[in-house]
C-alpha atoms as a PDB file:
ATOM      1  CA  UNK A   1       0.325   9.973  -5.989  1.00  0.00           C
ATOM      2  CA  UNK A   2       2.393   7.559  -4.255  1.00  0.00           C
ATOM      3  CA  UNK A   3       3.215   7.771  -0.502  1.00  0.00           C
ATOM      4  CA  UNK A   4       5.651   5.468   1.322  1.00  0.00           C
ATOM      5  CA  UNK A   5       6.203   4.857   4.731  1.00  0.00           C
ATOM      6  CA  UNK A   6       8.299   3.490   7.089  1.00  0.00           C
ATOM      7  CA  UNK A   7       8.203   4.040  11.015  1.00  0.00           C
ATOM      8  CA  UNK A   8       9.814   2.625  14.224  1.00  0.00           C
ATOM      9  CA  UNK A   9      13.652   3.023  13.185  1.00  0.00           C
ATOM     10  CA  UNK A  10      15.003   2.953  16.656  1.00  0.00           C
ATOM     11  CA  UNK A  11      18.522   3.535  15.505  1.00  0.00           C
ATOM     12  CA  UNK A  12      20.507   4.044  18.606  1.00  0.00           C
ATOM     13  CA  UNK A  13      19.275   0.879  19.853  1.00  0.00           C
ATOM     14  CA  UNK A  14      22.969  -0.084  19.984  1.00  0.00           C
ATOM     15  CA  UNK A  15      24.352   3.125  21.385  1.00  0.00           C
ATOM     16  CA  UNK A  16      28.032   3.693  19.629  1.00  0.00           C
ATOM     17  CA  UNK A  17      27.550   1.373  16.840  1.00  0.00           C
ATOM     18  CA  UNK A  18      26.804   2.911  13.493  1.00  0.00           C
ATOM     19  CA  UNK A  19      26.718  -0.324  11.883  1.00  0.00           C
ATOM     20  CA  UNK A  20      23.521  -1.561  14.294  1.00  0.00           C
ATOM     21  CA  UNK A  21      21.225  -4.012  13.148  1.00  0.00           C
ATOM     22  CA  UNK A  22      18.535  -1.268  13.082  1.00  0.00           C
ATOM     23  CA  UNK A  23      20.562   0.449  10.626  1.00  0.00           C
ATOM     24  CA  UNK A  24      21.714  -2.256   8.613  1.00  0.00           C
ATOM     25  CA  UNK A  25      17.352  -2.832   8.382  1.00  0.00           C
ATOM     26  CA  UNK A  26      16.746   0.683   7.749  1.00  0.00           C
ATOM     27  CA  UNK A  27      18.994   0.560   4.612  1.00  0.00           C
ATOM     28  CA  UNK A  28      17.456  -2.085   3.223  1.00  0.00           C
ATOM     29  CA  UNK A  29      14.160  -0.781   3.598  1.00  0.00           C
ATOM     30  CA  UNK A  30      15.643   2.306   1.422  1.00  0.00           C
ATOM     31  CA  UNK A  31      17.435   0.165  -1.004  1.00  0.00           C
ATOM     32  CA  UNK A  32      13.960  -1.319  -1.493  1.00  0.00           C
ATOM     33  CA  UNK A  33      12.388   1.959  -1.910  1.00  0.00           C
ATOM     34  CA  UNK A  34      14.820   3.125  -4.869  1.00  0.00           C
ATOM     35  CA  UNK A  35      14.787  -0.114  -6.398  1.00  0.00           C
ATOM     36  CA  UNK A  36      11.091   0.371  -7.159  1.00  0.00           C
ATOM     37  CA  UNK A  37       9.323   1.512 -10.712  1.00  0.00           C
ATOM     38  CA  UNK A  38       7.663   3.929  -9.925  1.00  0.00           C
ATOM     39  CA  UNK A  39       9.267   5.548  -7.088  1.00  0.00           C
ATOM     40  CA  UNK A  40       7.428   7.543  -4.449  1.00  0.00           C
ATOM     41  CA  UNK A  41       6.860  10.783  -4.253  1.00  0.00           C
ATOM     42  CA  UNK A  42       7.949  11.601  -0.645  1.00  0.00           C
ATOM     43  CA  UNK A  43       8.747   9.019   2.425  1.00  0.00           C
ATOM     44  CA  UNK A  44       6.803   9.443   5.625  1.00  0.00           C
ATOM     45  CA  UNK A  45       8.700   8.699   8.865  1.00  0.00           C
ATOM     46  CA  UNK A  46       6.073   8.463  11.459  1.00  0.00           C
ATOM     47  CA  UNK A  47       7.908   8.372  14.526  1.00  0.00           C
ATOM     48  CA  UNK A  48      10.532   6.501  16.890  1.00  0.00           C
ATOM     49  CA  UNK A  49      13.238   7.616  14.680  1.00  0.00           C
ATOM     50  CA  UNK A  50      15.557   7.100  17.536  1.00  0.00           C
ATOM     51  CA  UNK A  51      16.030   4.986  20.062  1.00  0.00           C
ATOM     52  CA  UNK A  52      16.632   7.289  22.331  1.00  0.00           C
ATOM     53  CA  UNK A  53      16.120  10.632  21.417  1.00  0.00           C
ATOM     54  CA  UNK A  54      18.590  12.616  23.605  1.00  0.00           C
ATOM     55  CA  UNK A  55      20.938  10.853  22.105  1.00  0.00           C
ATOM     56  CA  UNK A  56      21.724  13.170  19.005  1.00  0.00           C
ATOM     57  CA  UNK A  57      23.933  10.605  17.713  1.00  0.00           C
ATOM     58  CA  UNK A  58      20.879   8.880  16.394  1.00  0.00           C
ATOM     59  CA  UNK A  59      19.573  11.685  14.488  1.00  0.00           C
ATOM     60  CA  UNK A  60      23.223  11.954  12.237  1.00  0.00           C
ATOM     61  CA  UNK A  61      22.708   7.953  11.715  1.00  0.00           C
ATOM     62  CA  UNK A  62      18.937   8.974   9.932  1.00  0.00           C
ATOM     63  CA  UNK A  63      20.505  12.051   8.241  1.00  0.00           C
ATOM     64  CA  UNK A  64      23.498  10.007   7.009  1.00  0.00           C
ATOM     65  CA  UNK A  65      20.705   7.192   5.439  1.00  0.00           C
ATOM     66  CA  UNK A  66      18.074   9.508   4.223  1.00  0.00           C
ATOM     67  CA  UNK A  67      20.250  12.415   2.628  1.00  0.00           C
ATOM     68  CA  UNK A  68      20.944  11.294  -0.933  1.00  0.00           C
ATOM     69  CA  UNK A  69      17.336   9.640  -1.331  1.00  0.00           C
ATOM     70  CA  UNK A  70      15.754  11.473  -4.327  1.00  0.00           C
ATOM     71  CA  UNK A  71      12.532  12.399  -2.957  1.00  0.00           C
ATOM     72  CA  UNK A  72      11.626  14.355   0.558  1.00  0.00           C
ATOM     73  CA  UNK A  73      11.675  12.667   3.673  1.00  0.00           C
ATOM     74  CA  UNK A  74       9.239  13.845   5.932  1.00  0.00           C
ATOM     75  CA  UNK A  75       9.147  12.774  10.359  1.00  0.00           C
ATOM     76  CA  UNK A  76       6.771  12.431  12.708  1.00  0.00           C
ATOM     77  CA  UNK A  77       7.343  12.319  16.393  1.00  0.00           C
ATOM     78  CA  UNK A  78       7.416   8.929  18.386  1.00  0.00           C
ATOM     79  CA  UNK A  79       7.041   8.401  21.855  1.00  0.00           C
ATOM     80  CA  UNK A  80      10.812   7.812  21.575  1.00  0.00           C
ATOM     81  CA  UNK A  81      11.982  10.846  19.806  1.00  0.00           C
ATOM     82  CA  UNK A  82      12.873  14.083  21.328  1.00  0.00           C
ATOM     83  CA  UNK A  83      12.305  17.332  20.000  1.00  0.00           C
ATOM     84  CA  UNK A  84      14.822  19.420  20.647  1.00  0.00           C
ATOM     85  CA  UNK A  85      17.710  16.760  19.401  1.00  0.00           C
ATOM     86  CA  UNK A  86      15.890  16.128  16.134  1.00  0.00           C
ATOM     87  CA  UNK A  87      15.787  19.952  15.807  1.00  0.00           C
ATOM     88  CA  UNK A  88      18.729  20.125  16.294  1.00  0.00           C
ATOM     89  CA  UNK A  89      19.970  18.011  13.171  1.00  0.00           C
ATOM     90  CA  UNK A  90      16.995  19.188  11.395  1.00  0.00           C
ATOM     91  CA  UNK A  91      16.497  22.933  11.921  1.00  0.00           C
ATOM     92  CA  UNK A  92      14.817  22.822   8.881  1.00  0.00           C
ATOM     93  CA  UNK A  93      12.040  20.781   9.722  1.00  0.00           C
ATOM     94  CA  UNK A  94       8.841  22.611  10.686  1.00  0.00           C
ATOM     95  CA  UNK A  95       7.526  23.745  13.942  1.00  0.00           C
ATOM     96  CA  UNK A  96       5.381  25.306  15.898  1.00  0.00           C
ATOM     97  CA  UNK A  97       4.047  26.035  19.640  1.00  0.00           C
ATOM     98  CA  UNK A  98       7.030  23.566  20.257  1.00  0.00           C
ATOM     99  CA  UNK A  99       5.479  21.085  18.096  1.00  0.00           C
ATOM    100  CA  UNK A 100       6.594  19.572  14.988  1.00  0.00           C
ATOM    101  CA  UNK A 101       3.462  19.462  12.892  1.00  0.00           C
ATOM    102  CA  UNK A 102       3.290  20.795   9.192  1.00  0.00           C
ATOM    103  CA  UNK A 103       1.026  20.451   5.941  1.00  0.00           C
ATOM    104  CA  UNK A 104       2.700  18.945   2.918  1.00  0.00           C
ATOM    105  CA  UNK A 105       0.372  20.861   0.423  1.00  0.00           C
ATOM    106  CA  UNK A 106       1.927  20.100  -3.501  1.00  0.00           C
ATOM    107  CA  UNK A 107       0.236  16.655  -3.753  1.00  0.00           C
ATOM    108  CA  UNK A 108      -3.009  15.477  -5.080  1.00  0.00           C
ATOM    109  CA  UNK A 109      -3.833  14.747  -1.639  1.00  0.00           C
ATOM    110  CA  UNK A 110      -2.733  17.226   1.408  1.00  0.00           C
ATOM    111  CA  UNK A 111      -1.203  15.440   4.195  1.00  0.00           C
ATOM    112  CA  UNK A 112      -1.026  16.714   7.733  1.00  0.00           C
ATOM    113  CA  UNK A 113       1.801  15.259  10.042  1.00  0.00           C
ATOM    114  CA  UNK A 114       0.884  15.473  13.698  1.00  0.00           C
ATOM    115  CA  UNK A 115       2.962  15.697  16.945  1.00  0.00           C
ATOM    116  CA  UNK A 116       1.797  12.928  19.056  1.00  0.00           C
ATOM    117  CA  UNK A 117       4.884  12.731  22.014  1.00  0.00           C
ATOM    118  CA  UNK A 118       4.241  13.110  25.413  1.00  0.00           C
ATOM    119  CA  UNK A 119       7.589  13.094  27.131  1.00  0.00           C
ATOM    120  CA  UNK A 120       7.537  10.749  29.968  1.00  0.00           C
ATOM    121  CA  UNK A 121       4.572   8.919  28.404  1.00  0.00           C
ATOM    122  CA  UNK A 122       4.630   5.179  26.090  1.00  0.00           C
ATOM    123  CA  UNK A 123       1.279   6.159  24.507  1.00  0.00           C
ATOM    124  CA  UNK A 124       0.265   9.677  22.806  1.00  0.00           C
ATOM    125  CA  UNK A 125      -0.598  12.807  23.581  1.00  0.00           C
ATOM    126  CA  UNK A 126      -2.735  15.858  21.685  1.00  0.00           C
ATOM    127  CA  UNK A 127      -2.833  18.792  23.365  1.00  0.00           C
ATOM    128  CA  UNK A 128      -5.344  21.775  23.103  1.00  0.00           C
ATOM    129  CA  UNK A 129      -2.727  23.609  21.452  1.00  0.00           C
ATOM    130  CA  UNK A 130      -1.990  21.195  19.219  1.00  0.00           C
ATOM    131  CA  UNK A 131      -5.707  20.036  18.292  1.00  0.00           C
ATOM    132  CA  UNK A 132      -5.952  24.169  17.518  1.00  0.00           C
ATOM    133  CA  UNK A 133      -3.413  23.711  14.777  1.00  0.00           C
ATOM    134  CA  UNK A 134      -5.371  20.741  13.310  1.00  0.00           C
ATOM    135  CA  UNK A 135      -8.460  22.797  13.221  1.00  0.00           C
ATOM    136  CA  UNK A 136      -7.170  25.319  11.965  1.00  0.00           C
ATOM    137  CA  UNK A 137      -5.494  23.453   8.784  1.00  0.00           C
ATOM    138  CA  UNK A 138      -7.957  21.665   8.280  1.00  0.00           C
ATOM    139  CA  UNK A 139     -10.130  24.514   7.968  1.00  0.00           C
ATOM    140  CA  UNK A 140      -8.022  26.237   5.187  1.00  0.00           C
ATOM    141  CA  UNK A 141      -8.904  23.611   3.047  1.00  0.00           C
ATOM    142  CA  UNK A 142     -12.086  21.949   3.794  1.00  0.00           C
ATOM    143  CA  UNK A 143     -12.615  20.378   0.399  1.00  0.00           C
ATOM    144  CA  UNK A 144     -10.149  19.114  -0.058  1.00  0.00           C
ATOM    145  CA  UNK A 145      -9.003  15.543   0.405  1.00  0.00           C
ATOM    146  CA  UNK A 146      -6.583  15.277   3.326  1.00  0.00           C
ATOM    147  CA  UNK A 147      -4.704  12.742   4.915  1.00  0.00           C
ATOM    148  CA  UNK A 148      -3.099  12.644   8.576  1.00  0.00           C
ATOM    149  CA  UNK A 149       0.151  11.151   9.274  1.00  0.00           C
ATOM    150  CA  UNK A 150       1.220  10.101  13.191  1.00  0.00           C
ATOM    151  CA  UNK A 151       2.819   8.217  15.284  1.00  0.00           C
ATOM    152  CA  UNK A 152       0.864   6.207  18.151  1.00  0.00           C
ATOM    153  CA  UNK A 153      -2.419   5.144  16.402  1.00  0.00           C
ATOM    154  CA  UNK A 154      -5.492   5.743  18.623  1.00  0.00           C
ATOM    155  CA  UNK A 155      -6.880   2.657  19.229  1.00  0.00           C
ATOM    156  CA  UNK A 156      -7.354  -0.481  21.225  1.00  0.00           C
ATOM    157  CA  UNK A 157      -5.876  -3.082  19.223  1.00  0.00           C
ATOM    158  CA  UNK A 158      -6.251  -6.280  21.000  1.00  0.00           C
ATOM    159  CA  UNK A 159      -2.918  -6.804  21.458  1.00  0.00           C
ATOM    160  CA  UNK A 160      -1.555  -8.465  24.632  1.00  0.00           C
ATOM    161  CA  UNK A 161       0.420  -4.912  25.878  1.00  0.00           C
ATOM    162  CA  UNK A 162       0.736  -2.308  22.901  1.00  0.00           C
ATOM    163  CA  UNK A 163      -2.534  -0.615  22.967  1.00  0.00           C
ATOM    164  CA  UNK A 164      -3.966   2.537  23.640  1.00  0.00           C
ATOM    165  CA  UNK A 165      -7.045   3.365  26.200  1.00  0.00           C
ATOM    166  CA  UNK A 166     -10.045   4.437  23.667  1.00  0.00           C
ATOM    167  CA  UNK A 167     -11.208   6.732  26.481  1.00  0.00           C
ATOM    168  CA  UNK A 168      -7.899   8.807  26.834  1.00  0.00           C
ATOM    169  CA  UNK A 169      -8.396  12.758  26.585  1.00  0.00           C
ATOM    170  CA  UNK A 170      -5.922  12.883  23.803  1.00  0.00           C
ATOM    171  CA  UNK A 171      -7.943  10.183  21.863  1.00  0.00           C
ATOM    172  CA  UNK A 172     -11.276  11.744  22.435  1.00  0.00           C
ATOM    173  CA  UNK A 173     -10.112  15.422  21.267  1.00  0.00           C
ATOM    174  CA  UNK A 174      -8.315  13.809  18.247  1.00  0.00           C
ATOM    175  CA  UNK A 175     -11.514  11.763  17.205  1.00  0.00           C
ATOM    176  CA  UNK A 176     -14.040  14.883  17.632  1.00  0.00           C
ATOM    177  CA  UNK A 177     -11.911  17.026  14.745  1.00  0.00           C
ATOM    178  CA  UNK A 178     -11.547  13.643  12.675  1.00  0.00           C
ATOM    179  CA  UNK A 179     -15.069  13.002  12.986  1.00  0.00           C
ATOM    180  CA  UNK A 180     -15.907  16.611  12.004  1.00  0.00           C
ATOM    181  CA  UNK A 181     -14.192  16.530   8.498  1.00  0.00           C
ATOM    182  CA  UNK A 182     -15.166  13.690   6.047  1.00  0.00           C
ATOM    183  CA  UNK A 183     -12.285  15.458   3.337  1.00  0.00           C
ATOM    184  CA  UNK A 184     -10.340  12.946   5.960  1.00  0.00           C
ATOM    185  CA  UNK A 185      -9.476  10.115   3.660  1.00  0.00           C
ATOM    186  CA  UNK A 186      -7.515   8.564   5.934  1.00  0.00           C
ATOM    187  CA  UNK A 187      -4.955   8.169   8.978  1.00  0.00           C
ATOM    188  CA  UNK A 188      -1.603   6.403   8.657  1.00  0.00           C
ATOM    189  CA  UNK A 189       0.323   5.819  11.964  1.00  0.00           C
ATOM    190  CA  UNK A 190       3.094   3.430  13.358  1.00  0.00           C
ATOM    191  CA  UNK A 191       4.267   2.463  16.677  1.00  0.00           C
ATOM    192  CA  UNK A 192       2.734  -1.128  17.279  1.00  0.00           C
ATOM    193  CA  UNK A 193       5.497  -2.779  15.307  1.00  0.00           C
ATOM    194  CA  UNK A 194       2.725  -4.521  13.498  1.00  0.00           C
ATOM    195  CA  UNK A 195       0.280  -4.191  10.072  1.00  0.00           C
ATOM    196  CA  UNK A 196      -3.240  -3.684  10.910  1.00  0.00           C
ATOM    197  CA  UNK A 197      -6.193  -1.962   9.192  1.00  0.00           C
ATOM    198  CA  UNK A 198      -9.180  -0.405  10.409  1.00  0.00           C
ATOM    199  CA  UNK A 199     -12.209   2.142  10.577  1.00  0.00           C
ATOM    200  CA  UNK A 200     -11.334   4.930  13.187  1.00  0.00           C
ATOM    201  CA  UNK A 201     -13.825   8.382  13.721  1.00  0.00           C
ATOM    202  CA  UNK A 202     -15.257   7.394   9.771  1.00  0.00           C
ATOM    203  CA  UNK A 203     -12.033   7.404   8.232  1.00  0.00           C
ATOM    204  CA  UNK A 204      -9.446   4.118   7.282  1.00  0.00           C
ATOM    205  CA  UNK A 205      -6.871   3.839   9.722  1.00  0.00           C
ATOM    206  CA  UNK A 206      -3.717   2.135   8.475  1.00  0.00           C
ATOM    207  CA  UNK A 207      -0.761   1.139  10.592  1.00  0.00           C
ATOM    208  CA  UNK A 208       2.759   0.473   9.193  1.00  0.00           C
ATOM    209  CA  UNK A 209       4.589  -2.443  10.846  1.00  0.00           C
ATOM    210  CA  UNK A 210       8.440  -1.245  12.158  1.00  0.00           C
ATOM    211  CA  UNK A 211      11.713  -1.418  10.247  1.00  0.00           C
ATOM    212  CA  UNK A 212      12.883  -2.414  13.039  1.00  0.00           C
ATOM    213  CA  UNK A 213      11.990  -5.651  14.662  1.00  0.00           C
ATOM    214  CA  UNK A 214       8.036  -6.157  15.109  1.00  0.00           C
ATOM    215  CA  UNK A 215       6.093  -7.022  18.545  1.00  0.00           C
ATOM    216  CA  UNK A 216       4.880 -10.779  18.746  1.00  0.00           C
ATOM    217  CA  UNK A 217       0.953 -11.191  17.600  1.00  0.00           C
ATOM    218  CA  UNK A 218      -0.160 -12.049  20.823  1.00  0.00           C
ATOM    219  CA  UNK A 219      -3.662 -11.158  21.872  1.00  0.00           C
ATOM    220  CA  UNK A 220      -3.843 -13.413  25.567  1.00  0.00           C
ATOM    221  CA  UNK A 221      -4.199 -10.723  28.344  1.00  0.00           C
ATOM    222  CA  UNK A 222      -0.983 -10.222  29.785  1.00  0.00           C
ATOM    223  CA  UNK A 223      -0.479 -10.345  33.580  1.00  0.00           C
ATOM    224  CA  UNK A 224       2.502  -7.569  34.505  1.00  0.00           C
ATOM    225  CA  UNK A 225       2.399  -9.257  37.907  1.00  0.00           C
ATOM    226  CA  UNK A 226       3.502 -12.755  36.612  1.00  0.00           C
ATOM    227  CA  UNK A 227       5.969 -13.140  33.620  1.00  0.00           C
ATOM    228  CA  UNK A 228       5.816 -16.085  31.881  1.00  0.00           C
ATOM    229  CA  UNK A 229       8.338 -16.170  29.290  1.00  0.00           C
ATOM    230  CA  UNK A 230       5.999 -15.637  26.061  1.00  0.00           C
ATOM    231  CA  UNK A 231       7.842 -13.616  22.972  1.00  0.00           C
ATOM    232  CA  UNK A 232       7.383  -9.948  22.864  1.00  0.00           C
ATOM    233  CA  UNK A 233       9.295  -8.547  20.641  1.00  0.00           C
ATOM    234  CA  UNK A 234      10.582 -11.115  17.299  1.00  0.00           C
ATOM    235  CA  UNK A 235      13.538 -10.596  14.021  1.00  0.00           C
ATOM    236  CA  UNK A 236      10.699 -10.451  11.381  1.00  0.00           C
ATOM    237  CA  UNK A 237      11.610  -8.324   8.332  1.00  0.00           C
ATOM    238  CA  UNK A 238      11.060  -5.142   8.033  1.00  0.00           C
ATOM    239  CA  UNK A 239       8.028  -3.463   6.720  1.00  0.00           C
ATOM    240  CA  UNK A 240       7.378  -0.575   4.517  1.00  0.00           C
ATOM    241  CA  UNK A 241       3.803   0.867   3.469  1.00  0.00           C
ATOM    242  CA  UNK A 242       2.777   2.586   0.211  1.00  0.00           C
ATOM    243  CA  UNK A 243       0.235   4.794   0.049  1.00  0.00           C
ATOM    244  CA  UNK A 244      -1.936   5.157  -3.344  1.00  0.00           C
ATOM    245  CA  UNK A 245      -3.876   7.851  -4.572  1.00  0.00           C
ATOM    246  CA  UNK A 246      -5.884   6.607  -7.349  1.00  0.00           C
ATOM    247  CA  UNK A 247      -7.555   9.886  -7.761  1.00  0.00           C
ATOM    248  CA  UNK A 248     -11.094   8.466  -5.617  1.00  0.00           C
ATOM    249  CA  UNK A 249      -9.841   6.694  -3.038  1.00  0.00           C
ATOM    250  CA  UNK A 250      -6.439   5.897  -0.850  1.00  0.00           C
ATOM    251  CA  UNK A 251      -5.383   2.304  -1.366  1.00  0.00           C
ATOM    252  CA  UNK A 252      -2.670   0.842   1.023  1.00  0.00           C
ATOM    253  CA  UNK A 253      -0.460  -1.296   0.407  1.00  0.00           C
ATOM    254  CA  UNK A 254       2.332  -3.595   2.526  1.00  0.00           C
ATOM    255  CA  UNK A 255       5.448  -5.339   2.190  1.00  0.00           C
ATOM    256  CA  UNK A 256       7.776  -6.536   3.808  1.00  0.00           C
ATOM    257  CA  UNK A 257      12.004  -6.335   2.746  1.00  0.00           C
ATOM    258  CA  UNK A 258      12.716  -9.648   1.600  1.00  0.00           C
ATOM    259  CA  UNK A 259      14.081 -11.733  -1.374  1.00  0.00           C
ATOM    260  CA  UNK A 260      10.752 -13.289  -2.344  1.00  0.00           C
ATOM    261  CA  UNK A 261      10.407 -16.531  -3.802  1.00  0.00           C
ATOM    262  CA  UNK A 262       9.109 -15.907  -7.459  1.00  0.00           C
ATOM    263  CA  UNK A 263       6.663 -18.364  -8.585  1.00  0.00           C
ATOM    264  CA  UNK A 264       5.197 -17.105 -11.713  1.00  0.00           C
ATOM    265  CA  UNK A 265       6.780 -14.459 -14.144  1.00  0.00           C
ATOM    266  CA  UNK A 266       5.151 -12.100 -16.865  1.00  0.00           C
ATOM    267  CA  UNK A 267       6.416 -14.290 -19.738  1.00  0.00           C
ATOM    268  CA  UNK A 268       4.768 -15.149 -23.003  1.00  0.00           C
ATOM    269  CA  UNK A 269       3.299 -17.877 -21.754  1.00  0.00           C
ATOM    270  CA  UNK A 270       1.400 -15.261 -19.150  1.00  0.00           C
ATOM    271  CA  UNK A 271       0.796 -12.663 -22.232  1.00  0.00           C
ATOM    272  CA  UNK A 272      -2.911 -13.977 -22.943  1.00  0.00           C
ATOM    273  CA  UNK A 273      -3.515 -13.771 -19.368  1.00  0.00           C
ATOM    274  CA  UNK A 274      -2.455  -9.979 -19.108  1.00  0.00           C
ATOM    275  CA  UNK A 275      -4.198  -8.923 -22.561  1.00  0.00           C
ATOM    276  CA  UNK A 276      -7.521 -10.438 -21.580  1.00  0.00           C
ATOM    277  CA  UNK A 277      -7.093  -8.253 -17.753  1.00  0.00           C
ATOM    278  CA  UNK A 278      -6.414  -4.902 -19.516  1.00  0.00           C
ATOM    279  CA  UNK A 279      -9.234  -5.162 -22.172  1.00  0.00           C
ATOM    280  CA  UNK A 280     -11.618  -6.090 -19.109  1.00  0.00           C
ATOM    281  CA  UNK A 281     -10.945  -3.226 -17.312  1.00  0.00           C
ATOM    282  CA  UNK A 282     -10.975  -0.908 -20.447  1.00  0.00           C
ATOM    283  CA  UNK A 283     -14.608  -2.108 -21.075  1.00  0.00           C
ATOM    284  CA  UNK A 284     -15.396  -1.189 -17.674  1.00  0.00           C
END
């Protein structure tokens, strides 16, 4: 099994523009996706699809990108999305309570997208109502190995201003159920515009850097009282994530979409090299 992601679109960014630099990133990020041997099975968007998400405008740009990709494209929420708009373009995305969270069932592993937006708020939200419906999917299958797909990772990351409070209701609720179900193999989540890894509630907890522009690594405690001119937000390539299901354990991977410089190729002079790997790992 082989999951991609991308997150933090943003198109809309340049309201009236359908050529916007976020969209000119988000089709490269696709172009990389098809270009790839093998492809993957489905594409997780995880949120802040839009810009602005009353602005339906935004939600034709990611329909007009996504619609002749040749495997499903499945969203998440983002603190910048709305709803009702998305809905609106995608009535056939599921729903329910008011909250777009669904199982994806037909792969090795079952993923569970959660609704993380809390209109009017940066950083997440998970209601009562919505924890329910995590219970009670997870409960369905409680063998089974599961991963969860979201938006706003909950964590305190170090970073200078994205970062969540560990303490918030809406973290504490989501880590009791993710505590509570080791057939959690892991979490995958956007939002900080940056790559990081770690242990969350005894699961991995892998964030996908944006396709559009990332947030500055910058871990100085930030004054909001005194600006001082440091970078927050910088024109780095976009980032995709692949998710691998090796049949034992989830293995993530990250790149970025770039022309690489090549410095070694698989040519005859590399053969020996390859042989002696593969008969290695066949004697175990």
């Amino acid at each position: 099994m082989l999951v991609a992601q991308i997150t933090d679109l943003h198109l809309g960014f340049d309201p009236g523009n359908p050529d916007e630099y976020n969209r000119q990133r988000l089709d490269r990020t696709l172009a990389t996706l098809m270009a790839m041997t093998p492809r993957p099975d489905l594409l997780l968007a995880t949120g802040d699809i839009a810009d602005n998400g009353d602005d339906g405008e935004s939600y034709r740009r990611f329909r007009a990108a996504t619609k002749d990709l040749p495997f499903p494209v499945c969203p998440a929420m983002g603190n910048h999305d709305s709803r009702d708009a998305f809905l609106a373009e995608f009535p056939e995305t599921e729903s329910e309570s008011g909250f777009i969270q669904y199982a994806i069932d037909h792969l090795p592993v079952r993923i569970l997208v959660l609704d993380t937006l809390e209109p009017g708020r940066h950083g997440g939200g998970f209601c009562e109502i919505r924890a329910a419906w995590l219970r009670a999917r997870l409960a369905e299958a409680p063998g089974r190995p599961t991963m969860i797909a979201l938006h706003h990772p909950p964590i305190e990351t170090g970073l200078s201003w994205m970062t969540e409070n560990p303490e918030a209701d809406w973290v504490l609720r989501l880590r009791a159920i993710v505590e509570a179900h080791p057939n959690i193999v892991a979490m995958v989540a956007g939002h900080l515009h940056r790559p990081m890894v770690t242990r969350w509630a005894g699961t991995a907890l892998a964030v996908c850097a944006s396709t559009a522009p990332l947030v500055a690594l910058d871990m100085e405690e930030m004054d909001a009282e005194a600006p001082d001119e440091r970078p927050m937000i910088v024109a780095d390539q976009p980032w995709l994530a692949l998710h691998y299901w090796n049949g034992r354990e989830l293995i993530s991977h990250f790149e970025t979409v770039e022309d690489h410089e090549v410095l070694a190729r698989f040519s005859p002079a590399r053969q020996p090299l390859i042989r002696m790997l593969k008969e290695e790992r066949a004697k175990g």
